[in-house]
Protein backbone atom coordinates (compact mmCIF):
# COMPACT_ATOMS: atom_id res chain seq x y z
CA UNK A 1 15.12 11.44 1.83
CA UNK A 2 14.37 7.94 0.57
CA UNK A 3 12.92 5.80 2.98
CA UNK A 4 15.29 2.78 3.40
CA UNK A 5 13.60 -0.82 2.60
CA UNK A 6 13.81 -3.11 5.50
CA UNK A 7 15.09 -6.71 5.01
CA UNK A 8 14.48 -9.80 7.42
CA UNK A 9 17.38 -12.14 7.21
CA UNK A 10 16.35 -15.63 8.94
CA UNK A 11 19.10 -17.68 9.02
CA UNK A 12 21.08 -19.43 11.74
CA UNK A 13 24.51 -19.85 10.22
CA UNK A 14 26.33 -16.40 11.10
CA UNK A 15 29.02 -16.52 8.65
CA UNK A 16 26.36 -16.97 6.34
CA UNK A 17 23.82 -13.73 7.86
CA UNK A 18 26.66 -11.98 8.31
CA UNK A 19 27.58 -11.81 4.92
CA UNK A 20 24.19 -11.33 3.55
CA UNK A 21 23.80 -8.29 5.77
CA UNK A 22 27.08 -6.73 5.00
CA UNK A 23 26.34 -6.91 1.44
CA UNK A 24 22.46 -5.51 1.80
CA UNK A 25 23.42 -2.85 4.00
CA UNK A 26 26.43 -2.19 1.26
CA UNK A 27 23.52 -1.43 -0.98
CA UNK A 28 21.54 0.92 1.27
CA UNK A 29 19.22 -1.19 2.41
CA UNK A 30 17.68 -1.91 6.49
CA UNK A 31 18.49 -5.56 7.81
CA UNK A 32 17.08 -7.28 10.72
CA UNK A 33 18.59 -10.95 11.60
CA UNK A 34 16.70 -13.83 13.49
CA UNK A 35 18.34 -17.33 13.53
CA UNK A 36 14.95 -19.04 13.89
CA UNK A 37 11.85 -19.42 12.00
CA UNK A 38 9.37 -18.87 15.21
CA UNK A 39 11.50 -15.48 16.08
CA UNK A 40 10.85 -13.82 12.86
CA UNK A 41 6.48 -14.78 12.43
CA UNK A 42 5.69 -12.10 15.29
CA UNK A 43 8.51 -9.56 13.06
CA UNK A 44 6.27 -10.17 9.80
CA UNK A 45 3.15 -10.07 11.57
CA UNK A 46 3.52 -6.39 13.10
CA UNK A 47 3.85 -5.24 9.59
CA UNK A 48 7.53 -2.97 8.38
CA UNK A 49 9.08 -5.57 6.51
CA UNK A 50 9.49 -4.80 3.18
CA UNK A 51 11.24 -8.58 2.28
CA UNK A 52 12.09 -11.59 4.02
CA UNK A 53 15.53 -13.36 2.62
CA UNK A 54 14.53 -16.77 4.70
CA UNK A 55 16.31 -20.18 4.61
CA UNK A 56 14.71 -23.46 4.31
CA UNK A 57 17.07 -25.57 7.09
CA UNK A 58 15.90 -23.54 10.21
CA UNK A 59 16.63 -25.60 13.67
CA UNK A 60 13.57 -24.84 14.71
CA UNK A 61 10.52 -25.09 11.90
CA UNK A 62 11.25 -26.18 7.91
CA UNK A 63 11.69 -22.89 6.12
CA UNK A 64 8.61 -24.02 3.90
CA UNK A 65 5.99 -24.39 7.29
CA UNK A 66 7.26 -20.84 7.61
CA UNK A 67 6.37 -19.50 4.09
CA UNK A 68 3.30 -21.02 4.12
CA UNK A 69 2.34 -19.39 7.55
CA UNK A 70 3.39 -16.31 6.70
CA UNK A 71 1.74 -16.43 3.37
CA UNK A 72 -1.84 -16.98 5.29
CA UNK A 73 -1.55 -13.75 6.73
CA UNK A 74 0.85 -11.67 4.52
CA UNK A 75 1.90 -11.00 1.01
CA UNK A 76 5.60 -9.63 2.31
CA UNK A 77 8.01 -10.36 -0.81
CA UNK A 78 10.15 -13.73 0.59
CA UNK A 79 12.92 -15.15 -1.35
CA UNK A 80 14.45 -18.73 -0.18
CA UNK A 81 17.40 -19.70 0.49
CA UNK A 82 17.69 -23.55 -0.69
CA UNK A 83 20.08 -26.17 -1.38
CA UNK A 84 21.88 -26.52 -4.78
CA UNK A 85 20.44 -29.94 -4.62
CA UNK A 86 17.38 -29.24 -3.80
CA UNK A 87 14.97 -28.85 -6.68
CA UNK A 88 11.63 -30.09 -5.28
CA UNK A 89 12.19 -28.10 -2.56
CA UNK A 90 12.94 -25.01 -4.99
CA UNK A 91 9.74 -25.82 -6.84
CA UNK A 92 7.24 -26.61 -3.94
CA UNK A 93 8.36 -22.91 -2.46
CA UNK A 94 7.75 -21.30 -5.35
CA UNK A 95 3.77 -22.99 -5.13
CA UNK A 96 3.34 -21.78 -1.87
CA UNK A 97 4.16 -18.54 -3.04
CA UNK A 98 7.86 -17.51 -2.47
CA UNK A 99 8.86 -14.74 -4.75
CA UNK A 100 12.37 -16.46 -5.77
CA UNK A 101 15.27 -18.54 -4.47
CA UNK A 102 19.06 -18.73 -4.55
CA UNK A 103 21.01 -21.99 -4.04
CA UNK A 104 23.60 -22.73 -1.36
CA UNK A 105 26.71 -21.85 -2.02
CA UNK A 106 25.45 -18.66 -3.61
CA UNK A 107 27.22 -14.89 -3.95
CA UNK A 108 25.73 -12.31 -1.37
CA UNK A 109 26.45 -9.68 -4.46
CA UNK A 110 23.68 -12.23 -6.36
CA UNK A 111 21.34 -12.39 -3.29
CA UNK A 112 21.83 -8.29 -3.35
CA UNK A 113 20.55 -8.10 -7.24
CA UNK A 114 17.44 -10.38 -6.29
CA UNK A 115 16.70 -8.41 -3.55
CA UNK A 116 16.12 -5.65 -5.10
CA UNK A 117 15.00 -7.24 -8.40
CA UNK A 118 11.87 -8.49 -6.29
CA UNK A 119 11.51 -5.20 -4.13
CA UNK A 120 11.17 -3.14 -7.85
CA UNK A 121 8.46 -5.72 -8.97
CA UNK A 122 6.72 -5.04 -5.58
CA UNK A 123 6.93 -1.61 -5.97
CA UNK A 124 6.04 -1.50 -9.83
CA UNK A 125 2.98 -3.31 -8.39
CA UNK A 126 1.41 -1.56 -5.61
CA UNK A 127 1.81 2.10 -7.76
CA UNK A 128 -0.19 0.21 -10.72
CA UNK A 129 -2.67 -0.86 -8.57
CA UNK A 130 -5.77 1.46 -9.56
CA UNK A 131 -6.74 4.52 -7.27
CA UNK A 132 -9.73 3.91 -4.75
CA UNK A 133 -12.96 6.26 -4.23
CA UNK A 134 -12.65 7.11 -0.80
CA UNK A 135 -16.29 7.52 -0.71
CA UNK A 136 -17.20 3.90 -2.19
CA UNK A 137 -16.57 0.48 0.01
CA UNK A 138 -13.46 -1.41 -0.38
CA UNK A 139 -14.68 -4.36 -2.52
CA UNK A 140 -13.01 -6.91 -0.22
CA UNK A 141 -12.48 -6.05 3.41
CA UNK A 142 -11.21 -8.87 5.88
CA UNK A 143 -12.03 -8.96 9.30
CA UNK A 144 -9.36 -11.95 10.59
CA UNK A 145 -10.17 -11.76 14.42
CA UNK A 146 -13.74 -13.03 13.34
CA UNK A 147 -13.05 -14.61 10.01
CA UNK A 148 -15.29 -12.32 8.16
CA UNK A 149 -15.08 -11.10 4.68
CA UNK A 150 -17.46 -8.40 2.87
CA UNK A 151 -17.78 -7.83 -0.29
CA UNK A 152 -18.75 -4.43 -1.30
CA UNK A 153 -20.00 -3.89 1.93
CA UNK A 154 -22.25 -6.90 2.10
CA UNK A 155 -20.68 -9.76 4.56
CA UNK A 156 -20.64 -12.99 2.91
CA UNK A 157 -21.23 -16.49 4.59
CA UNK A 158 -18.17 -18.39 4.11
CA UNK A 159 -17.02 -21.66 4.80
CA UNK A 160 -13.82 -22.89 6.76
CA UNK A 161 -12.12 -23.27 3.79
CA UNK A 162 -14.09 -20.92 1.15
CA UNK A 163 -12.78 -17.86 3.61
CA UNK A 164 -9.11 -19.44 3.55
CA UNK A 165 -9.32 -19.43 -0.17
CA UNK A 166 -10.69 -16.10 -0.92
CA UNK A 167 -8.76 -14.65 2.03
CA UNK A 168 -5.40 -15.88 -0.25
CA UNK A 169 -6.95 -14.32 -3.03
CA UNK A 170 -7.26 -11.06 -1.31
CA UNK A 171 -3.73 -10.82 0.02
CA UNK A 172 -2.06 -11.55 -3.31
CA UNK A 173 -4.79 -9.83 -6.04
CA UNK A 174 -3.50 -10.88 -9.20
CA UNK A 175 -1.11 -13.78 -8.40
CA UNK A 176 -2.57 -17.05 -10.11
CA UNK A 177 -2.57 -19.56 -7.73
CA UNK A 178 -2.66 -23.53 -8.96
CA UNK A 179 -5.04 -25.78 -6.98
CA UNK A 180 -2.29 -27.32 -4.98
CA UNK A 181 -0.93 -24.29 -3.78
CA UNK A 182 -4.36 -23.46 -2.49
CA UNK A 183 -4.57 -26.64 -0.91
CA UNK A 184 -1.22 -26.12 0.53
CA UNK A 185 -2.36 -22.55 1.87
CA UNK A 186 -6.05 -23.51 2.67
CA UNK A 187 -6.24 -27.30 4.27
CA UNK A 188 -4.12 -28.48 7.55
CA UNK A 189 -3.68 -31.92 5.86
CA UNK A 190 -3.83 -31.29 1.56
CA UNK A 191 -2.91 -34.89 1.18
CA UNK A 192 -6.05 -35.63 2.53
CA UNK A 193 -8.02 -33.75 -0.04
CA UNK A 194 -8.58 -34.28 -3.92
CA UNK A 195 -7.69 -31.65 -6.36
CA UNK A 196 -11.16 -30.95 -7.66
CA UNK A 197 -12.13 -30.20 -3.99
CA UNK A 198 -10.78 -26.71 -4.48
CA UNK A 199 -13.27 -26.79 -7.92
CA UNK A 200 -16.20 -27.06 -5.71
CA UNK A 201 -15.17 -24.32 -3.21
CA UNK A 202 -14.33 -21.67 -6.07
CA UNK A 203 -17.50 -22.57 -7.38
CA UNK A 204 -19.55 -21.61 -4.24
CA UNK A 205 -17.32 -18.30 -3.25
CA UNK A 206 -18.18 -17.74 -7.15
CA UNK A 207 -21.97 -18.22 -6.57
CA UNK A 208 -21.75 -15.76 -3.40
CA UNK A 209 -20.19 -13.02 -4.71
CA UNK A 210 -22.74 -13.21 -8.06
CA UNK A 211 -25.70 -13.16 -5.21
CA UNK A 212 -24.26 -10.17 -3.89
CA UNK A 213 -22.76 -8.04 -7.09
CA UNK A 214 -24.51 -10.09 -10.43
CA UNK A 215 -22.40 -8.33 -12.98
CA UNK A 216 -19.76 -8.91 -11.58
CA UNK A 217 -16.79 -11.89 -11.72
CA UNK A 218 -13.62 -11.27 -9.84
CA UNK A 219 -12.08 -14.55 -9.73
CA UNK A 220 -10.16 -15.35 -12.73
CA UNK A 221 -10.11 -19.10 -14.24
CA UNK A 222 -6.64 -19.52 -15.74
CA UNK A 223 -6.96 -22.89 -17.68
CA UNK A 224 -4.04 -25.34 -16.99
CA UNK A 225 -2.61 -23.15 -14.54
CA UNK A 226 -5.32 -22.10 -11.43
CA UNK A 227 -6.76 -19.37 -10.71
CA UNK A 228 -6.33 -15.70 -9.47
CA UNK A 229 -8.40 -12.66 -8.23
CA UNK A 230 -9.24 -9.74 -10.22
CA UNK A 231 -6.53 -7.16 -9.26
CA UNK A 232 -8.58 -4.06 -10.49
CA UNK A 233 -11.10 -4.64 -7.23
C-alpha cells in the first residue's frame, strides 16, 4: 500500500485550514495544521513532510522569514498562500525558493491540483537523480552542527558565507538560483551587500573545489539568470 504524502498546512484562519484539509485529505493525502509560523519550523526540521501549503500573513513571523528559514536547512516542496494583490510578494517568494503560490480568495479543489502538481515534480526528481556507488564518497557531505562541508571526502575551508552558499547549492542540486536569492538565503542584512559580492564568493568556492578535484566544475554559470549546482554529483 501506497505510502500517503504528508502535507503541513500553516495557516491561522480555520475556515480557511479547514477547508484546505478537507479537500487534501478528499484526495488521499496526510495533513498536519499549525496556525503559526514558529509552530511548524521544529515540524519541517524533524524531517516527514513531504509539502508545506504555508501562508504569508502569519500573526506571528511574515510567511516569507519562514520560507527563507526553512529553505536554509531544507528543500521540502512549499507553496504560498498570498494575496490577490500581492504581486511583489508573489515574486520575491518565488526568489527565495517557494515552489508556487495561489492567491486569496482561491478554490481548495485548485490548491488540491497544485499540490500534487508540485509533489509529482518532486517525485519525477528525486527517481532521476543518478544512482550512487556505495563504495565511493558522497561528493558533497554537510556536517551543519560544525559548519563543515567535504567534497569528495576532502573538507574544504569555507567562509561564513561561501558555506551558506554552497550549503544552498547542496540542498536544492539543480535549482538555478539568481544572486539575490542567494543573498536573500546567505546574508542576515542583503541590503547591505552589492550584487557582485556573491561573484567573488562563487569564485573562491569555485577555486576550492578545482584545488581539491581539478577536472572537475560543479557549479553551473547560467548567464542572465544565476547560478546552480551540478545535479549529477
Amino acid at each position: 500500500m501506497a505510502v500517503k504524502a504528508k502535507i503541513l498546512i500553516v495557516e491561522d484562519e480555520p475556515a480557511i485550514s479547514d477547508n484546505i484539509q478537507f479537500v487534501l485529505d478528499g484526495e488521499g493525502l496526510e495533513t498536519v495544521r499549525v496556525s503559526t509560523g514558529l509552530a511548524a519550523l521544529p515540524l519541517v526540521a524533524a524531517g516527514g513532510i513531504d509539502l508545506v501549503v504555508l501562508d504569508i500573513g502569519l500573526p506571528d513571523i511574515n510567511g516569507l522569514e519562514l520560507l527563507k528559514q526553512i529553505r536554509r536547512t531544507s528543500a521540502t516542496p512549499i507553496i504560498l498562500l498570498t494575496a490577490r494583490n500581492s504581486e511583489i510578494d508573489r515574486v520575491l517568494g518565488l526568489e527565495i525558493g517557494a515552489d508556487d503560490y495561489v492567491a486569496k480568495p482561491f478554490s481548495p479543489r485548485e490548491l488540491a491540483a497544485r499540490v500534487k502538481a508540485v509533489l509529482r515534480r518532486t517525485r519525477v526528481a528525486s527517481q532521476e537523480q543518478p544512482v550512487q556507488d556505495k563504495n565511493a564518497p558522497l561528493a558533497f557531505v554537510v556536517n551543519s552542527s560544525k559548519r563543515l562541508i567535504t567534497f569528495f571526502g576532502e573538507s574544504l575551508e569555507l567562509s561564513k558565507y561561501e558555506y551558506a552558499i554552497l550549503t544552498q547549492f547542496i540542498e536544492r542540486k539543480g535549482h538555478v538560483f539568481s544572486r539575490e536569492q542567494l543573498m536573500n538565503l546567505a546574508w542576515e542584512q542583503p541590503e547591505t551587500s552589492l550584487d557582485r559580492t556573491v561573484d567573488v564568493h562563487i569564485k573562491n568556492i569555485r577555486a576550492k573545489l578545482r584545488a581539491l578535484k581539478p577536472e572537475l566544475d560543479p557549479i553551473v554559470t547560467h548567464r542572465g539568470s544565476g547560478y546552480s549546482l551540478r545535479d549529477d554529483l
